[in-house]
C-alpha atoms as a PDB file:
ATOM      1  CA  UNK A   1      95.400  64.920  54.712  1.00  0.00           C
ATOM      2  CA  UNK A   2      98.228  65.784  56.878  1.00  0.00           C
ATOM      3  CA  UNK A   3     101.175  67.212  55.849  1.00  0.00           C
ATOM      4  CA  UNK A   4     104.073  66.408  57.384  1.00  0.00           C
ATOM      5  CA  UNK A   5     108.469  67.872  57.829  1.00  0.00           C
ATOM      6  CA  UNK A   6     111.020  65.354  58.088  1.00  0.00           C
ATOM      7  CA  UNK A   7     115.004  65.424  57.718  1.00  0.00           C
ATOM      8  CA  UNK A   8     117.031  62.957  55.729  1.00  0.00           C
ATOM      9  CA  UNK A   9     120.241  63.113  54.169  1.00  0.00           C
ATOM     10  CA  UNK A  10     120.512  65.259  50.749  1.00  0.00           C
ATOM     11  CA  UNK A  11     121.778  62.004  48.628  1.00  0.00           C
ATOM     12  CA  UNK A  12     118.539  59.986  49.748  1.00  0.00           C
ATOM     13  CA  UNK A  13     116.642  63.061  49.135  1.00  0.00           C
ATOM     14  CA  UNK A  14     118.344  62.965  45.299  1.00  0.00           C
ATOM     15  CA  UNK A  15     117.484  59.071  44.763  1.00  0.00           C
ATOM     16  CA  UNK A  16     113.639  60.026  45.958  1.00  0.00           C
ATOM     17  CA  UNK A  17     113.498  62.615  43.480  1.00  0.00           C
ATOM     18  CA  UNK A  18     115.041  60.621  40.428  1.00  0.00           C
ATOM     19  CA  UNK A  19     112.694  57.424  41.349  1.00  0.00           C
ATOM     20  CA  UNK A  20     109.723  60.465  41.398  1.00  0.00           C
ATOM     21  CA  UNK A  21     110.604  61.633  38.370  1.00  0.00           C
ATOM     22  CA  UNK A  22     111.226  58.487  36.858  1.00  0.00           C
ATOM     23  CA  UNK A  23     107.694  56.538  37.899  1.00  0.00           C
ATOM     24  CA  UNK A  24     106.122  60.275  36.880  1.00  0.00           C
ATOM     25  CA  UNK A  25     104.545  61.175  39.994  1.00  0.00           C
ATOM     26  CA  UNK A  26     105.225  64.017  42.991  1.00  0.00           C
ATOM     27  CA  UNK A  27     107.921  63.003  45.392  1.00  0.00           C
ATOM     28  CA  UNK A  28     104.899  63.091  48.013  1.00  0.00           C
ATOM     29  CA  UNK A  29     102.761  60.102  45.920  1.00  0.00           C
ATOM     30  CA  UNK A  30     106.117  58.593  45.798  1.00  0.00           C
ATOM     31  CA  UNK A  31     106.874  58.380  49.846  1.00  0.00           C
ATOM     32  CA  UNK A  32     102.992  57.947  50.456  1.00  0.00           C
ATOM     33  CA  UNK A  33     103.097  54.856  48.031  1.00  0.00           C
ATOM     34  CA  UNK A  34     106.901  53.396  49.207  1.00  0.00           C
ATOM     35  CA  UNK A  35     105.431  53.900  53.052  1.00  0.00           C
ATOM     36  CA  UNK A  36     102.000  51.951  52.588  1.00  0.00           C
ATOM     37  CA  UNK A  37     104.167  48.789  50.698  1.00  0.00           C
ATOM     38  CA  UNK A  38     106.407  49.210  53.638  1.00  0.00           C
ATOM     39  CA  UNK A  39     103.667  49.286  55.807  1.00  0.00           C
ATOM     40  CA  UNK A  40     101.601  46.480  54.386  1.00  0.00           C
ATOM     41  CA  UNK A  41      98.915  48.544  53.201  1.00  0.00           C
ATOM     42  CA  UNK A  42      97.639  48.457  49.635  1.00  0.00           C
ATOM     43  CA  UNK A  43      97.534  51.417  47.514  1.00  0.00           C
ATOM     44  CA  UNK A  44      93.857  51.643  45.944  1.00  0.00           C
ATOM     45  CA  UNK A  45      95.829  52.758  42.770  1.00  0.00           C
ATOM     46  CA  UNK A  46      98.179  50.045  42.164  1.00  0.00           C
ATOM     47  CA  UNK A  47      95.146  47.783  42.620  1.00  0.00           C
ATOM     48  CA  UNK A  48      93.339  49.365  40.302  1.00  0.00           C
ATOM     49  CA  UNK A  49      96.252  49.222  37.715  1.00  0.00           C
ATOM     50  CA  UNK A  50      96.752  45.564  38.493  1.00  0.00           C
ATOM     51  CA  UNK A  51      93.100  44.614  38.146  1.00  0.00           C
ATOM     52  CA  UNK A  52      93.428  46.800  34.716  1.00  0.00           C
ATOM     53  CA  UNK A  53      96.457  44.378  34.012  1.00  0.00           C
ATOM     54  CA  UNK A  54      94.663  41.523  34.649  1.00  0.00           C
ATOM     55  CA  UNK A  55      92.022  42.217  32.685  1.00  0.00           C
ATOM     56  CA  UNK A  56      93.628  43.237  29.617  1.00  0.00           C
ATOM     57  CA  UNK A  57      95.164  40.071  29.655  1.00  0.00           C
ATOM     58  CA  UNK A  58      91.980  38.111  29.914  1.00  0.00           C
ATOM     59  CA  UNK A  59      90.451  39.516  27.305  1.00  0.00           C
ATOM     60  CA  UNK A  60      93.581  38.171  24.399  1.00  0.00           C
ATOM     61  CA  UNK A  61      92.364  34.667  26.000  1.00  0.00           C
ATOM     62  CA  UNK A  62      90.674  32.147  23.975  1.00  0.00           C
ATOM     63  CA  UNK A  63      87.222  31.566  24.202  1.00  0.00           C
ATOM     64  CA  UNK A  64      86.603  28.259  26.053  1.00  0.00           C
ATOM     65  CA  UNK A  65      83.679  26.446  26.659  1.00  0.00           C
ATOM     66  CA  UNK A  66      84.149  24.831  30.571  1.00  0.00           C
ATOM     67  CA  UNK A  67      80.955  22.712  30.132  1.00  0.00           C
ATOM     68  CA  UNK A  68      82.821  20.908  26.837  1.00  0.00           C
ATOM     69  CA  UNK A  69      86.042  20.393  28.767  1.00  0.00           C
ATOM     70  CA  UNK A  70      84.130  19.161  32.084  1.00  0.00           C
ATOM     71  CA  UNK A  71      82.310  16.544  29.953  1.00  0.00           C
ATOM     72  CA  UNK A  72      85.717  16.097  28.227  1.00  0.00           C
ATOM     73  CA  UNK A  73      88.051  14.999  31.119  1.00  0.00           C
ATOM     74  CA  UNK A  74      84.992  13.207  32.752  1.00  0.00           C
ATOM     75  CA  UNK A  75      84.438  10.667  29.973  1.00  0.00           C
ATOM     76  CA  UNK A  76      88.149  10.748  29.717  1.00  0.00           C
ATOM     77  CA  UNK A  77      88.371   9.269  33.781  1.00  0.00           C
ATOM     78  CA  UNK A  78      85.542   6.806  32.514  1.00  0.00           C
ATOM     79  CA  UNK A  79      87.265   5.686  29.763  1.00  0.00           C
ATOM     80  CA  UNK A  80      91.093   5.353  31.756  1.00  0.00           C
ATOM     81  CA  UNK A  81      88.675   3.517  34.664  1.00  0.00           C
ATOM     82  CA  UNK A  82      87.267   0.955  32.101  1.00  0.00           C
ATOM     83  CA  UNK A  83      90.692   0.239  30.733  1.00  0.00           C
ATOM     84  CA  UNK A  84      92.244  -0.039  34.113  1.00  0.00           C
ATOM     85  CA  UNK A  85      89.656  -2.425  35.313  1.00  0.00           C
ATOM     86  CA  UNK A  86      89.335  -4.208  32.301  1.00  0.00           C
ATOM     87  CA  UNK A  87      86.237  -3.897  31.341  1.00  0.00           C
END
C-alpha cells in the first residue's frame, strides 16, 4: 500500500479527526473510505456490513410459503376472471 503526504488546512484536518474518532477508525481508513465513495468505488467493508444488515433483517421475517401464495393469487385472477366475464 502506498503511503502518501498531502497539505490541507488545520480546521479540515480537525473535522477529519473528530469524524475518525467518532466512526472509531484511523484518520487513514477514514480518507481511504471518504475517497473510494467519492470515487465511486465500493469499500469491501461497508459491503460486508450491509450484507450483515441485510441479513439480520431477513432472518426477524416471517416464514412464508411462496408456493401457497402463488396458488393463492392465481385462483384469486381465476376467480376475479369468472366474475368479470360472468361466468
Amino acid at each position: 500500500m502506498a503511503k502518501v503526504m498531502i497539505s490541507m488546512p488545520d480546521d479540515v484536518l480537525e473535522r477529519i479527526d473528530a469524524e475518525a474518532r467518532r466512526r472509531g477508525m484511523s484518520r487513514s481508513g477514514l480518507l481511504r473510505q471518504l475517497a473510494e465513495h467519492e470515487l465511486g468505488r465500493p469499500d469491501q467493508d461497508v459491503i460486508d456490513a450491509a450484507v450483515k444488515r441485510i441479513e439480520a433483517r431477513a432472518a426477524r421475517l416471517p416464514d412464508f410459503d411462496a408456493d401457497a401464495l402463488i396458488r393463492a393469487n392465481k385462483q384469486e385472477l381465476e376467480d376475479r376472471t369468472r366474475r368479470h366475464l360472468g361466468k
